[in-house]
PDB file of N, CA and C in Angstrom:
ATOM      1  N   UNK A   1      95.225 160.197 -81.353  1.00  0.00           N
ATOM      2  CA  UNK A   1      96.427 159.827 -80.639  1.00  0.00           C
ATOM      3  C   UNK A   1      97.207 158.797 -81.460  1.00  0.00           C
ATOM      4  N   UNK A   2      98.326 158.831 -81.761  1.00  0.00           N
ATOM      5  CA  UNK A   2      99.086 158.217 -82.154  1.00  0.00           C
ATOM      6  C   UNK A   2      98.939 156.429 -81.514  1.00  0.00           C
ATOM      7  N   UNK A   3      98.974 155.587 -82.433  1.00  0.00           N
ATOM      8  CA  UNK A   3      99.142 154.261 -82.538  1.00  0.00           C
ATOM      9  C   UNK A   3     100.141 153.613 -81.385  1.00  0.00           C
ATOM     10  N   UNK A   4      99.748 152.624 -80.927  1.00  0.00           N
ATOM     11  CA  UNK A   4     100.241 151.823 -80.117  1.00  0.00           C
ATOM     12  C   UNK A   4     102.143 151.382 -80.695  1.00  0.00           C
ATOM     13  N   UNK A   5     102.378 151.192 -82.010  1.00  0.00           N
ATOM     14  CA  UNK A   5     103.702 151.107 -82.554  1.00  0.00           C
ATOM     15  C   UNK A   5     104.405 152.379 -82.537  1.00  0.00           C
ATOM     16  N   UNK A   6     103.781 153.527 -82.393  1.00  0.00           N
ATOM     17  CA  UNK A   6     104.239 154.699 -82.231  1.00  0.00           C
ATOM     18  C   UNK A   6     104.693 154.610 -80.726  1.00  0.00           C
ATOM     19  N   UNK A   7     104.146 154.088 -80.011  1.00  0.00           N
ATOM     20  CA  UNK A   7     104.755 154.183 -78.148  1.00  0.00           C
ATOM     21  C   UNK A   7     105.811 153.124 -78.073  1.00  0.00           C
ATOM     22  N   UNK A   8     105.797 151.744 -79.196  1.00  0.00           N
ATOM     23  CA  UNK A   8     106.492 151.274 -79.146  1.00  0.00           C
ATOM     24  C   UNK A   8     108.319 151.673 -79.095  1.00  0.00           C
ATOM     25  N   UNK A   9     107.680 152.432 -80.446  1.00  0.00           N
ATOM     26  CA  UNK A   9     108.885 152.778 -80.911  1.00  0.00           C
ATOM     27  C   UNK A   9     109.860 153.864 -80.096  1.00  0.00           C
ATOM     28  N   UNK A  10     109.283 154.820 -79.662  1.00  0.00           N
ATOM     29  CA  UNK A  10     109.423 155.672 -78.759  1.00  0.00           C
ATOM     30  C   UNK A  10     110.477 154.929 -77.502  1.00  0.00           C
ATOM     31  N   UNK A  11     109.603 154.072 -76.990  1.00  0.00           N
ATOM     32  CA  UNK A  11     109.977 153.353 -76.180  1.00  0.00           C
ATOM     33  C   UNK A  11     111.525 152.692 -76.527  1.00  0.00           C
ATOM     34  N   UNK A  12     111.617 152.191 -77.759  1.00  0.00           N
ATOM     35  CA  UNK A  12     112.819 151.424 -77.885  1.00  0.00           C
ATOM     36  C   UNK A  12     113.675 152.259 -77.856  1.00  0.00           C
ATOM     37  N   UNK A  13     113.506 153.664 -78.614  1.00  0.00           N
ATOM     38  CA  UNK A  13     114.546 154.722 -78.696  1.00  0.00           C
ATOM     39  C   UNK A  13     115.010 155.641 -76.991  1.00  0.00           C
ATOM     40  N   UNK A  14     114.228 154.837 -76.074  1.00  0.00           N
ATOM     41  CA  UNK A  14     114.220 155.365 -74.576  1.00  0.00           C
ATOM     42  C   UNK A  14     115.913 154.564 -74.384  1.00  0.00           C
ATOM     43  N   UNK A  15     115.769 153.427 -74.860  1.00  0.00           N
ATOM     44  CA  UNK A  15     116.702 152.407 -74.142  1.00  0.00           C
ATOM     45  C   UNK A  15     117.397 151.865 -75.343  1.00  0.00           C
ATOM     46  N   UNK A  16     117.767 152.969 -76.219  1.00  0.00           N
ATOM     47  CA  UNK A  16     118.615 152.365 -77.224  1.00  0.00           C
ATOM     48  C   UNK A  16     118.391 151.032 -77.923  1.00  0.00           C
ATOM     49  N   UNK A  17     117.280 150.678 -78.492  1.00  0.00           N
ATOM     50  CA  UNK A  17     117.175 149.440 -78.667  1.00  0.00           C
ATOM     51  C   UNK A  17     117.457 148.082 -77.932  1.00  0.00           C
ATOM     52  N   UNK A  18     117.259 148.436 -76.597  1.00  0.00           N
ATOM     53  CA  UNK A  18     116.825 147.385 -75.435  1.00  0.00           C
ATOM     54  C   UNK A  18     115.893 147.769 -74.160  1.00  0.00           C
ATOM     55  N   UNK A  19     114.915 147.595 -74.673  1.00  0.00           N
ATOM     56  CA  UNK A  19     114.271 148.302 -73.508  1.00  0.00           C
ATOM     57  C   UNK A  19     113.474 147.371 -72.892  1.00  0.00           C
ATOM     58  N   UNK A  20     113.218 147.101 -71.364  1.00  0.00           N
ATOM     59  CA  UNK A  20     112.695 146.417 -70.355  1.00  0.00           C
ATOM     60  C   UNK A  20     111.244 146.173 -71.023  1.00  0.00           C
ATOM     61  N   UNK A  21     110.914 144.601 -70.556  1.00  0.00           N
ATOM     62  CA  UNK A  21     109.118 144.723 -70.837  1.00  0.00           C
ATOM     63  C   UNK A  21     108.443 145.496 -69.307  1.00  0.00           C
ATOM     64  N   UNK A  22     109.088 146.174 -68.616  1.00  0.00           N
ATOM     65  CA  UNK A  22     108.327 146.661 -68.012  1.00  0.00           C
ATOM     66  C   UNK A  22     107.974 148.005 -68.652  1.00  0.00           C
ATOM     67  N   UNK A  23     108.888 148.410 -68.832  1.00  0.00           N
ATOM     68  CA  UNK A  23     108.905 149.959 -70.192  1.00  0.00           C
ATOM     69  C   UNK A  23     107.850 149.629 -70.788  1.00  0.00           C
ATOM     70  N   UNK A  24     108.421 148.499 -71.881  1.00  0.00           N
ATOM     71  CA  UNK A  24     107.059 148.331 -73.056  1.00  0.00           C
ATOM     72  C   UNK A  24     105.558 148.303 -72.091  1.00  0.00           C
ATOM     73  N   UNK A  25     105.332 147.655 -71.249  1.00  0.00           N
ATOM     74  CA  UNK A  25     104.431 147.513 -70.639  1.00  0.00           C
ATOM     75  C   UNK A  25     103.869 148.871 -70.287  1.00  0.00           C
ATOM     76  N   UNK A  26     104.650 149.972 -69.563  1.00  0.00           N
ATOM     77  CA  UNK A  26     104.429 150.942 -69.684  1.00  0.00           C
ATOM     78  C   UNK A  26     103.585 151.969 -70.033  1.00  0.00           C
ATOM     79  N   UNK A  27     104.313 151.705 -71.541  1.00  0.00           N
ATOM     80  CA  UNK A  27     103.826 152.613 -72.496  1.00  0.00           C
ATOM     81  C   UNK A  27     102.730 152.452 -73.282  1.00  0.00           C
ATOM     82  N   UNK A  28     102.108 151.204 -73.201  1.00  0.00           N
ATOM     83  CA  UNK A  28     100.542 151.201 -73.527  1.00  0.00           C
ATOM     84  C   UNK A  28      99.496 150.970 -72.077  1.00  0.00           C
ATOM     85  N   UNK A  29      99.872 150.629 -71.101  1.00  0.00           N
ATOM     86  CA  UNK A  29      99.178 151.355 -69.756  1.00  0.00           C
ATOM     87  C   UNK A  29      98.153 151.998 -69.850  1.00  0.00           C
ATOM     88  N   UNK A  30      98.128 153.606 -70.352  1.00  0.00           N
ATOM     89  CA  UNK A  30      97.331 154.904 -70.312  1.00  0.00           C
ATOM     90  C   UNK A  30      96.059 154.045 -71.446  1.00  0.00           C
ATOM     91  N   UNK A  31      96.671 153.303 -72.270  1.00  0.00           N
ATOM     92  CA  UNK A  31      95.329 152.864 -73.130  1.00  0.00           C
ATOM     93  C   UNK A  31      94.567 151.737 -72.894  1.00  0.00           C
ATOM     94  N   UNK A  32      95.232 150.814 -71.765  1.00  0.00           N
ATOM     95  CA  UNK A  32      94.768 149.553 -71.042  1.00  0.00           C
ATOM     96  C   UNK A  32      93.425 149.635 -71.129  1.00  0.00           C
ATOM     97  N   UNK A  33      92.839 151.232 -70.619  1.00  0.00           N
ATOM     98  CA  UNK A  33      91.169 151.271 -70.250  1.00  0.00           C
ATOM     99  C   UNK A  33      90.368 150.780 -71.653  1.00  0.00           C
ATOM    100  N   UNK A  34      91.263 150.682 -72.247  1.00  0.00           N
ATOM    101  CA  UNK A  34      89.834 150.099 -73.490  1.00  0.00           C
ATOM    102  C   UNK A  34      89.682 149.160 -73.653  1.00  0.00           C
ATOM    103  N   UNK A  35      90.133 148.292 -72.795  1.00  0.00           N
ATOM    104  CA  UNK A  35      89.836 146.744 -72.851  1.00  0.00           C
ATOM    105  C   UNK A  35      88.707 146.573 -71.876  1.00  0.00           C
ATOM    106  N   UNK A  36      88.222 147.888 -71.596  1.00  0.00           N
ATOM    107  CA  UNK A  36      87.029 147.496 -70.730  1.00  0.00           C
ATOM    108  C   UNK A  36      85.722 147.156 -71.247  1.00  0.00           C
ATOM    109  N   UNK A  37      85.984 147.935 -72.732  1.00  0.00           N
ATOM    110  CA  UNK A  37      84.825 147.731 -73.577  1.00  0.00           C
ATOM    111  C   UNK A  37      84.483 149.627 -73.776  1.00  0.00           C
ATOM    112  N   UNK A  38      83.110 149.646 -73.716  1.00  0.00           N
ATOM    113  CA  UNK A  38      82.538 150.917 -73.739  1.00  0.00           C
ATOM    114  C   UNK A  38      82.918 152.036 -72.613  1.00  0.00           C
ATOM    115  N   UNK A  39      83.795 152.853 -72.967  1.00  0.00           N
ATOM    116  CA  UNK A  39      84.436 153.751 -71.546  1.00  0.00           C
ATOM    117  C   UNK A  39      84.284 155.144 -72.438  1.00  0.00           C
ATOM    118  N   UNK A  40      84.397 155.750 -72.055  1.00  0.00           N
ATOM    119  CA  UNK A  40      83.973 157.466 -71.850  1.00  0.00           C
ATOM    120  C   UNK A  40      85.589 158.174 -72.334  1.00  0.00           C
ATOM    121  N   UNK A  41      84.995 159.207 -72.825  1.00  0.00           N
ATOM    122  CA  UNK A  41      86.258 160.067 -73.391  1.00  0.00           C
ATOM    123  C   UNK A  41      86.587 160.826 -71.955  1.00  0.00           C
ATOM    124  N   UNK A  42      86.088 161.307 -70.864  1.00  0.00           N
ATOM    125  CA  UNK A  42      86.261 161.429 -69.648  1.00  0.00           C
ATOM    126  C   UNK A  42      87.152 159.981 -68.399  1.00  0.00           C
ATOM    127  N   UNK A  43      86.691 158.838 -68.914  1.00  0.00           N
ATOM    128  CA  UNK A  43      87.280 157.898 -68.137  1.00  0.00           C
ATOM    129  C   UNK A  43      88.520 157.580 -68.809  1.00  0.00           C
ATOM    130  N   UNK A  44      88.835 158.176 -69.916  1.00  0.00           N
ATOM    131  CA  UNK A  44      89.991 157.734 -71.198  1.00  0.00           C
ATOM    132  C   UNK A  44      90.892 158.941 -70.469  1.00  0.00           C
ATOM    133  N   UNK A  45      90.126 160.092 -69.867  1.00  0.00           N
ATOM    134  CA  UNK A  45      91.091 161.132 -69.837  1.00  0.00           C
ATOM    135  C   UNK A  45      92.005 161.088 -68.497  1.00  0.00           C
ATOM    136  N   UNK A  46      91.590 160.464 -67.413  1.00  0.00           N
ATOM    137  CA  UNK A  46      91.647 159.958 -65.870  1.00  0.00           C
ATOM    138  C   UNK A  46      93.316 158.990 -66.468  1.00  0.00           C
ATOM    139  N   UNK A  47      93.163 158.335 -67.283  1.00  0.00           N
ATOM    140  CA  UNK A  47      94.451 157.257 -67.504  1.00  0.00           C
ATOM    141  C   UNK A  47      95.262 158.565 -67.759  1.00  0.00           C
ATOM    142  N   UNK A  48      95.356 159.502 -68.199  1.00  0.00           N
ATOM    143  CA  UNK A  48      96.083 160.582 -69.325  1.00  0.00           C
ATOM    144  C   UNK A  48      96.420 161.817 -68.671  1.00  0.00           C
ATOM    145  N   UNK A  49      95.864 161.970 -67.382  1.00  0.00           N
ATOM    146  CA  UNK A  49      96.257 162.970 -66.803  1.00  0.00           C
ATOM    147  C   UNK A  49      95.524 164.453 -67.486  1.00  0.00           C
ATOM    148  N   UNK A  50      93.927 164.258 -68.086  1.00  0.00           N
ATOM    149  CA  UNK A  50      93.714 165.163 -68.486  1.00  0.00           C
ATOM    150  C   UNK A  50      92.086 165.655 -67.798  1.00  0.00           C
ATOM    151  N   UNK A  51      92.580 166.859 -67.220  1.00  0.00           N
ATOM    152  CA  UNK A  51      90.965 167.380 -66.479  1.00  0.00           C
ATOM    153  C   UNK A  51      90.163 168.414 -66.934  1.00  0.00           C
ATOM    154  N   UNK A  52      88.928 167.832 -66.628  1.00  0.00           N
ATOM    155  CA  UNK A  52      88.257 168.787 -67.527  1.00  0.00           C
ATOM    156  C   UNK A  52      88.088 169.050 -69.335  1.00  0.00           C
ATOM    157  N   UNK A  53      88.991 167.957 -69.683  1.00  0.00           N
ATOM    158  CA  UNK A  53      89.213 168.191 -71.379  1.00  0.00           C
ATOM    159  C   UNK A  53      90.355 168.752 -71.350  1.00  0.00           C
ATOM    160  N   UNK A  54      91.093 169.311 -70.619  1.00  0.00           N
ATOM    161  CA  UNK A  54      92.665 169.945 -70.952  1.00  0.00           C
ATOM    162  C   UNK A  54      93.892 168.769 -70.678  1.00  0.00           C
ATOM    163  N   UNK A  55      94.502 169.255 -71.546  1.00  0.00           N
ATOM    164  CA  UNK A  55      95.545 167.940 -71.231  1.00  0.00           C
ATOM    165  C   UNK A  55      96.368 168.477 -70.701  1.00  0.00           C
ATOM    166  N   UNK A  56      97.378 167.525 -70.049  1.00  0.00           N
ATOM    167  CA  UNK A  56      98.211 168.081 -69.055  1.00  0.00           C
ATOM    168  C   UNK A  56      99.394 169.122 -69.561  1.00  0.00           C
ATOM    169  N   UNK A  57      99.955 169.672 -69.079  1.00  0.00           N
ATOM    170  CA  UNK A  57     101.013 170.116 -69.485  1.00  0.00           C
ATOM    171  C   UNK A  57     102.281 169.135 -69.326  1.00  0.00           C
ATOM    172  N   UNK A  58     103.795 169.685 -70.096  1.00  0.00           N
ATOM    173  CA  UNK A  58     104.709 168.579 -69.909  1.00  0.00           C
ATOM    174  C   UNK A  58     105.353 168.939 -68.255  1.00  0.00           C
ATOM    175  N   UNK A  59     105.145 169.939 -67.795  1.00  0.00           N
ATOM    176  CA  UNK A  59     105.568 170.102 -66.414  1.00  0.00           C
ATOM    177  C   UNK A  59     104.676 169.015 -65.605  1.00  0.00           C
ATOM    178  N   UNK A  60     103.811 169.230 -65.723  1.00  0.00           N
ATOM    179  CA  UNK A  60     102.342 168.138 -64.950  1.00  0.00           C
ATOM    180  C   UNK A  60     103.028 166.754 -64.837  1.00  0.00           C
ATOM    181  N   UNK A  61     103.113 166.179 -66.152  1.00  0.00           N
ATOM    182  CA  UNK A  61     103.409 165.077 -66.543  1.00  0.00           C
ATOM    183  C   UNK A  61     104.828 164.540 -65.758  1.00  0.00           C
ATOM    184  N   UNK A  62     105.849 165.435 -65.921  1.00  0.00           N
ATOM    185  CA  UNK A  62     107.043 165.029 -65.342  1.00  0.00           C
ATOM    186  C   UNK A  62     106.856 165.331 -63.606  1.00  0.00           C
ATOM    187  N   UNK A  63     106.141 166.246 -63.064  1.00  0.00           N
ATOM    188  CA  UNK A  63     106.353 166.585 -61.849  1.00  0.00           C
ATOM    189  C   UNK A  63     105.414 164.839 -61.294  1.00  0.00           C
ATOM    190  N   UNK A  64     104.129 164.652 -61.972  1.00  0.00           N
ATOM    191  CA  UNK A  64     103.549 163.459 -61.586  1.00  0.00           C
ATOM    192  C   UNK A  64     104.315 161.732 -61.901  1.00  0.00           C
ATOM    193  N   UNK A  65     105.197 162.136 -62.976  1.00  0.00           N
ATOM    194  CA  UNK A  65     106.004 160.871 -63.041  1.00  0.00           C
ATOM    195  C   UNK A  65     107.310 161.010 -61.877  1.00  0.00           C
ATOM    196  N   UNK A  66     107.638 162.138 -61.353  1.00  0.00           N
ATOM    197  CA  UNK A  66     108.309 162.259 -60.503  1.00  0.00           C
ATOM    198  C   UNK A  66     107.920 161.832 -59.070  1.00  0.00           C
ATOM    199  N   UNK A  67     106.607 161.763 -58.881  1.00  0.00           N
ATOM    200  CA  UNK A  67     105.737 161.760 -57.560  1.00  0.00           C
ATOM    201  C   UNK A  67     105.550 159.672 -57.631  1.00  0.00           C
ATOM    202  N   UNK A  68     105.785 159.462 -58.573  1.00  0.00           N
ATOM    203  CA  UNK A  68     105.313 158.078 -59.072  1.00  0.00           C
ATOM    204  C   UNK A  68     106.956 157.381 -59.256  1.00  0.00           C
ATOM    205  N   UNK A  69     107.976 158.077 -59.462  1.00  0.00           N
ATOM    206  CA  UNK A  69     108.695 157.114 -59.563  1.00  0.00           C
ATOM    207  C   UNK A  69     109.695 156.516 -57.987  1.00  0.00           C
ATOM    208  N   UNK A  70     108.936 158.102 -57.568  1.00  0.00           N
ATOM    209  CA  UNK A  70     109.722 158.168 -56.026  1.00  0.00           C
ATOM    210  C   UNK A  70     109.063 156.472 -54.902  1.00  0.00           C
ATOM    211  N   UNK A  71     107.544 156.395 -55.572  1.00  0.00           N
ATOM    212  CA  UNK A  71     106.994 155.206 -54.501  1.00  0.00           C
ATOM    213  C   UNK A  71     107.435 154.177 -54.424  1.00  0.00           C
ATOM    214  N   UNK A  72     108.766 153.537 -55.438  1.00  0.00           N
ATOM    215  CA  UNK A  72     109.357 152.431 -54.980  1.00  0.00           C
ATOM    216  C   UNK A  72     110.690 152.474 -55.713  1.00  0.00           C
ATOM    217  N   UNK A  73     111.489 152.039 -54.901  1.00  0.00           N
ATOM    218  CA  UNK A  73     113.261 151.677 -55.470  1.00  0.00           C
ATOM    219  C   UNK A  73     113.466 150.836 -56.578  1.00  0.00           C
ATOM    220  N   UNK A  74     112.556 150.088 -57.406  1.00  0.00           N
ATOM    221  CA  UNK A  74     112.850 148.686 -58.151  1.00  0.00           C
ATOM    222  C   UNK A  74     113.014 149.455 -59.547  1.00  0.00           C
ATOM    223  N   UNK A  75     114.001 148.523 -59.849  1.00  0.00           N
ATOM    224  CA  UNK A  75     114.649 148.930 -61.645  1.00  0.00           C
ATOM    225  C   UNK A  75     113.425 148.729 -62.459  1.00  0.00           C
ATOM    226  N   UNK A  76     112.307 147.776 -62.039  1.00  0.00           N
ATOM    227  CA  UNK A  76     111.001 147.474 -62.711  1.00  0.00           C
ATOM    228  C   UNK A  76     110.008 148.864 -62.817  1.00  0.00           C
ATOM    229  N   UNK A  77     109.797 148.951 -61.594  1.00  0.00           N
ATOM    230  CA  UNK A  77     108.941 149.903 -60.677  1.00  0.00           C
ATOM    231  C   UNK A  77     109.198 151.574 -61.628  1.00  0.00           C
ATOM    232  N   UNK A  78     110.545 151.646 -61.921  1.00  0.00           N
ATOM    233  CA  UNK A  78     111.121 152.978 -62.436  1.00  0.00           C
ATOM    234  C   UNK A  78     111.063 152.742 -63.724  1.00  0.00           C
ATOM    235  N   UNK A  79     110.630 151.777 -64.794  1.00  0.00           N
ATOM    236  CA  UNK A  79     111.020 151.711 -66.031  1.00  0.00           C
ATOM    237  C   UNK A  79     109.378 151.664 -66.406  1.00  0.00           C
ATOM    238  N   UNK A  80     108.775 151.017 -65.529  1.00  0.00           N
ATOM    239  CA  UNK A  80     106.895 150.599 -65.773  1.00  0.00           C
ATOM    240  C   UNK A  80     107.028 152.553 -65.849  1.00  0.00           C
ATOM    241  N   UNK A  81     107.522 153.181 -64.740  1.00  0.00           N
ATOM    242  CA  UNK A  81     106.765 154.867 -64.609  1.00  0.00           C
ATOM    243  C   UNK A  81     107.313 155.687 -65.761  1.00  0.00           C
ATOM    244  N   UNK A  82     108.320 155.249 -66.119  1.00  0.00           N
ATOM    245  CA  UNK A  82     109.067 155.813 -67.238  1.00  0.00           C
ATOM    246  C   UNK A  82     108.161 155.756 -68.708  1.00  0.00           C
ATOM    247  N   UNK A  83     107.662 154.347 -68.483  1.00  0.00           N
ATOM    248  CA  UNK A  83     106.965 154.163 -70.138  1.00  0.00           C
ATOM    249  C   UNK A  83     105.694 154.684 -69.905  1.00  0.00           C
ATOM    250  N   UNK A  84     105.035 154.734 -68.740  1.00  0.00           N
ATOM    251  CA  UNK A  84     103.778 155.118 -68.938  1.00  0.00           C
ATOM    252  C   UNK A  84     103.696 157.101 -69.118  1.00  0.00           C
ATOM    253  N   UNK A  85     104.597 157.453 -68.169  1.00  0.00           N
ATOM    254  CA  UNK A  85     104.497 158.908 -68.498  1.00  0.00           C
ATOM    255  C   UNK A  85     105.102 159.203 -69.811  1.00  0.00           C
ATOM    256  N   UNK A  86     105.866 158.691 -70.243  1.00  0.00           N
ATOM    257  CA  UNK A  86     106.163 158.603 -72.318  1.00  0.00           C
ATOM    258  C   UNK A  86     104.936 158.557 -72.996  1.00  0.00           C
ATOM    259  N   UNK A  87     104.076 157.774 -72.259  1.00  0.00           N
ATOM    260  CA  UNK A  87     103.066 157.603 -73.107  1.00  0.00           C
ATOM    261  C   UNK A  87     102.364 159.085 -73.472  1.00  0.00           C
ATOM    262  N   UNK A  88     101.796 159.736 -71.994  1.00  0.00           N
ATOM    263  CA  UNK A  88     101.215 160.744 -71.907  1.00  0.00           C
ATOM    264  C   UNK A  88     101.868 161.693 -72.489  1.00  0.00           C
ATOM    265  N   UNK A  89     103.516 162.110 -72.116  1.00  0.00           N
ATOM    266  CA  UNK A  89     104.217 162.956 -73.158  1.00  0.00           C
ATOM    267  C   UNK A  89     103.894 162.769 -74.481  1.00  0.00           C
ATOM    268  N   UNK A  90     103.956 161.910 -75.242  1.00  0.00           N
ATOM    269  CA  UNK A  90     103.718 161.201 -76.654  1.00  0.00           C
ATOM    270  C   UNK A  90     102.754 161.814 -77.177  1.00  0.00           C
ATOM    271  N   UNK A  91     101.282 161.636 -76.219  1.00  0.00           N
ATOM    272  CA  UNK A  91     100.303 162.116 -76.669  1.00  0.00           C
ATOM    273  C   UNK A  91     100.151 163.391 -76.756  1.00  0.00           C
ATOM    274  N   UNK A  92     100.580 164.357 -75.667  1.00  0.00           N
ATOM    275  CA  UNK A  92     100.578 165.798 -75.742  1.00  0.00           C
ATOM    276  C   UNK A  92     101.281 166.050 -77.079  1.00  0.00           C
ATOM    277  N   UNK A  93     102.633 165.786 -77.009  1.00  0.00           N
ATOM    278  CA  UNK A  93     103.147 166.739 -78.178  1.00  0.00           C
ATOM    279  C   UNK A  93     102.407 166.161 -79.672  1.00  0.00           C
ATOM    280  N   UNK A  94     102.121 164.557 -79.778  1.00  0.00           N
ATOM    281  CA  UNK A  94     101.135 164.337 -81.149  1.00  0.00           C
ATOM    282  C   UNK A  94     100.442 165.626 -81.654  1.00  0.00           C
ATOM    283  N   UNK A  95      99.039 165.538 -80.173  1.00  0.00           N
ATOM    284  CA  UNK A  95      98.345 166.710 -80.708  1.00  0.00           C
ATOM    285  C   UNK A  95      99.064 168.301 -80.404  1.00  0.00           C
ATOM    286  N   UNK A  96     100.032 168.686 -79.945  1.00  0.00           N
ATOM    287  CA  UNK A  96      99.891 169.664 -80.123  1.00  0.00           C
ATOM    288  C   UNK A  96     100.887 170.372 -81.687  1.00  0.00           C
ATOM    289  N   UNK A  97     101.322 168.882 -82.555  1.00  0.00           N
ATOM    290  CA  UNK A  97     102.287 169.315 -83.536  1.00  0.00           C
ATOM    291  C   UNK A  97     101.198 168.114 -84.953  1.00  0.00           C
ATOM    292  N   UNK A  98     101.391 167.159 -84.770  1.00  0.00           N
ATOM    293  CA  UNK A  98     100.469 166.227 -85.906  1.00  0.00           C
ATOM    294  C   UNK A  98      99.223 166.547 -86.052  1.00  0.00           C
ATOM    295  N   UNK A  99      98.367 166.638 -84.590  1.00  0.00           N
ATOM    296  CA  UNK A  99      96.636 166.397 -84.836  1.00  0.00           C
ATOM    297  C   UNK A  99      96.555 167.977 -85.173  1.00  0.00           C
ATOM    298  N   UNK A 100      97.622 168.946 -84.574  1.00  0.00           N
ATOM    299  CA  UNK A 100      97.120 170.564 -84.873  1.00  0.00           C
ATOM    300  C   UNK A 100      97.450 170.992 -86.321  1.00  0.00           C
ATOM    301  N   UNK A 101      98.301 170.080 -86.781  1.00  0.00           N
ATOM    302  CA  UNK A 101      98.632 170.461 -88.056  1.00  0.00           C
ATOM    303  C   UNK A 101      97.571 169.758 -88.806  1.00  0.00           C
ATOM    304  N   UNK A 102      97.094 168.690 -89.112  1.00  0.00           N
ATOM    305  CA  UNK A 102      95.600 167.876 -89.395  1.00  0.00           C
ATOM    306  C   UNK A 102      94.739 168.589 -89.329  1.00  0.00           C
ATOM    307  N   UNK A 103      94.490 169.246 -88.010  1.00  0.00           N
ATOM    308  CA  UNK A 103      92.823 169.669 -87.583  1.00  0.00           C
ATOM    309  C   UNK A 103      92.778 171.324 -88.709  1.00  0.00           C
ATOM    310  N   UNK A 104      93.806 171.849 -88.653  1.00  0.00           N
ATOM    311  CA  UNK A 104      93.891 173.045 -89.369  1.00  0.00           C
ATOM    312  C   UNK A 104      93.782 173.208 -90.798  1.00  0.00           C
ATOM    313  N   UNK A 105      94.235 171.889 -91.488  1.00  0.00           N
ATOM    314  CA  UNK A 105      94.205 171.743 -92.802  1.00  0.00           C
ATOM    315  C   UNK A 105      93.281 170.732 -93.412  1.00  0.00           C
ATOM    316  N   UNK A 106      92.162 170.505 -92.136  1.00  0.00           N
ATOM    317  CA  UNK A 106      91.220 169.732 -92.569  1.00  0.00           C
ATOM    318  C   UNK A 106      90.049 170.230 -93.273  1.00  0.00           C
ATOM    319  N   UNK A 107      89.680 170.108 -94.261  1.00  0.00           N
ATOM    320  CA  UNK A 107      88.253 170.223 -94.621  1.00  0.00           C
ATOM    321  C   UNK A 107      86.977 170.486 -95.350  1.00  0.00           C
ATOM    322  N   UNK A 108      87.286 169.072 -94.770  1.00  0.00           N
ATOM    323  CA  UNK A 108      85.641 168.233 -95.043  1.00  0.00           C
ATOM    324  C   UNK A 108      84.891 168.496 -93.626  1.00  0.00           C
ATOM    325  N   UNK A 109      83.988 167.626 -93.112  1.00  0.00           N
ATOM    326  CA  UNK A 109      83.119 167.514 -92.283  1.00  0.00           C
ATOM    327  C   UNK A 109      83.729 167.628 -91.197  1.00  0.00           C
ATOM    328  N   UNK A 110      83.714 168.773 -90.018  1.00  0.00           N
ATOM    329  CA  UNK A 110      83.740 168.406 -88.739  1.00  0.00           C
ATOM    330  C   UNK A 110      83.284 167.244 -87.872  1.00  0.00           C
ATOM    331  N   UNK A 111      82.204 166.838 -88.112  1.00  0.00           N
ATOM    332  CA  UNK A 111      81.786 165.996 -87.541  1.00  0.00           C
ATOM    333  C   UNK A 111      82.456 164.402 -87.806  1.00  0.00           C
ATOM    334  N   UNK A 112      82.813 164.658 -89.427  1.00  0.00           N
ATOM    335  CA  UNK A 112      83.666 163.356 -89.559  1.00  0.00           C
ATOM    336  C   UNK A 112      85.350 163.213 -89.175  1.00  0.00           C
ATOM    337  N   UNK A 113      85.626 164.288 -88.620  1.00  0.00           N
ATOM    338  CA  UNK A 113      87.271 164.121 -88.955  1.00  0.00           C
ATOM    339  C   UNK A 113      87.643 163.280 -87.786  1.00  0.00           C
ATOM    340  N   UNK A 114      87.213 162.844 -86.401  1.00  0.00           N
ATOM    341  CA  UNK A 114      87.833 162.596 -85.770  1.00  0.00           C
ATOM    342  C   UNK A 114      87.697 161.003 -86.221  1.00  0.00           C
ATOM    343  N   UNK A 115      86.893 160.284 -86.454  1.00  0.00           N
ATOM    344  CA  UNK A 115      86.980 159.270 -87.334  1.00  0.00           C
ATOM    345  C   UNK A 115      88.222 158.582 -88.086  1.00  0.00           C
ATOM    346  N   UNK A 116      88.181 159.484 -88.978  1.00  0.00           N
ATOM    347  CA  UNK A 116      89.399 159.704 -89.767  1.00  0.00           C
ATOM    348  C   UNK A 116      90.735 159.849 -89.014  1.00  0.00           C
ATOM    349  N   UNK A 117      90.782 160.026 -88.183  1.00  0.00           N
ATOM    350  CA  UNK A 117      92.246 159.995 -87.281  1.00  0.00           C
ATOM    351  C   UNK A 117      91.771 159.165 -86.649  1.00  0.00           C
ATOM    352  N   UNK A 118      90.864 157.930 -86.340  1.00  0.00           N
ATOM    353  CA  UNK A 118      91.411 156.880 -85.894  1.00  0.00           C
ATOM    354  C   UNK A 118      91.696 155.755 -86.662  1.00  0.00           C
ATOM    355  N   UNK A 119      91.473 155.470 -87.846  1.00  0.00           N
ATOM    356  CA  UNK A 119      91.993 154.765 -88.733  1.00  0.00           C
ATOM    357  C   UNK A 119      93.435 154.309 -88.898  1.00  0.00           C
TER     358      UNK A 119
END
């Protein structure tokens, strides 16, 4: 998954180079869970909207940021739901255009590559 400056950036280009710290806040949200310490590629997937190992689709994503932005009126409230479902968008299209183009032209070791994309 793409880097935390990668959501940044994303983010700034949401709001033209002014974007709310609730946005920024947002958009690293979905990765908050790793400040728990030792968490599960299953409890990683619960932040991400992904079941079973499938990730969401971008319909999923928008129909659930839609369900989420409706629960409160605040300019805060709508910019926090905005950055966090960016996030999850972000990540879908990464892997389905960067990590698929990577995973295809990888190889060395299966076992080592995912490694290697977190660096």
């Amino acid at each position: 998954m793409p880097w935390q400056m990668v959501h940044f950036a994303i983010t700034d280009q949401i709001h033209n180079g002014s974007p709310s710290p609730e946005l920024f806040i947002g958009s690293i949200s979905p990765d908050a869970i790793h400040a728990r310490g030792s968490i599960s590629r299953e409890e990683k997937g619960l932040t991400h909207l992904v079941y079973k190992g499938i990730m969401p689709t971008k319909e999923m994503i928008w129909d659930k940021h839609d369900s989420y932005v409706s629960m409160k009126t605040t300019k805060e409230w709508r910019n926090f739901v905005l950055g966090y479902f960016s996030h999850i968008y972000t990540d879908l299209r990464w892997t389905e255009t960067l990590y698929t183009d990577f995973e295809q032209a990888y190889s060395g070791d299966p076992n080592a590559m995912r490694p290697i994309t977190q660096k």
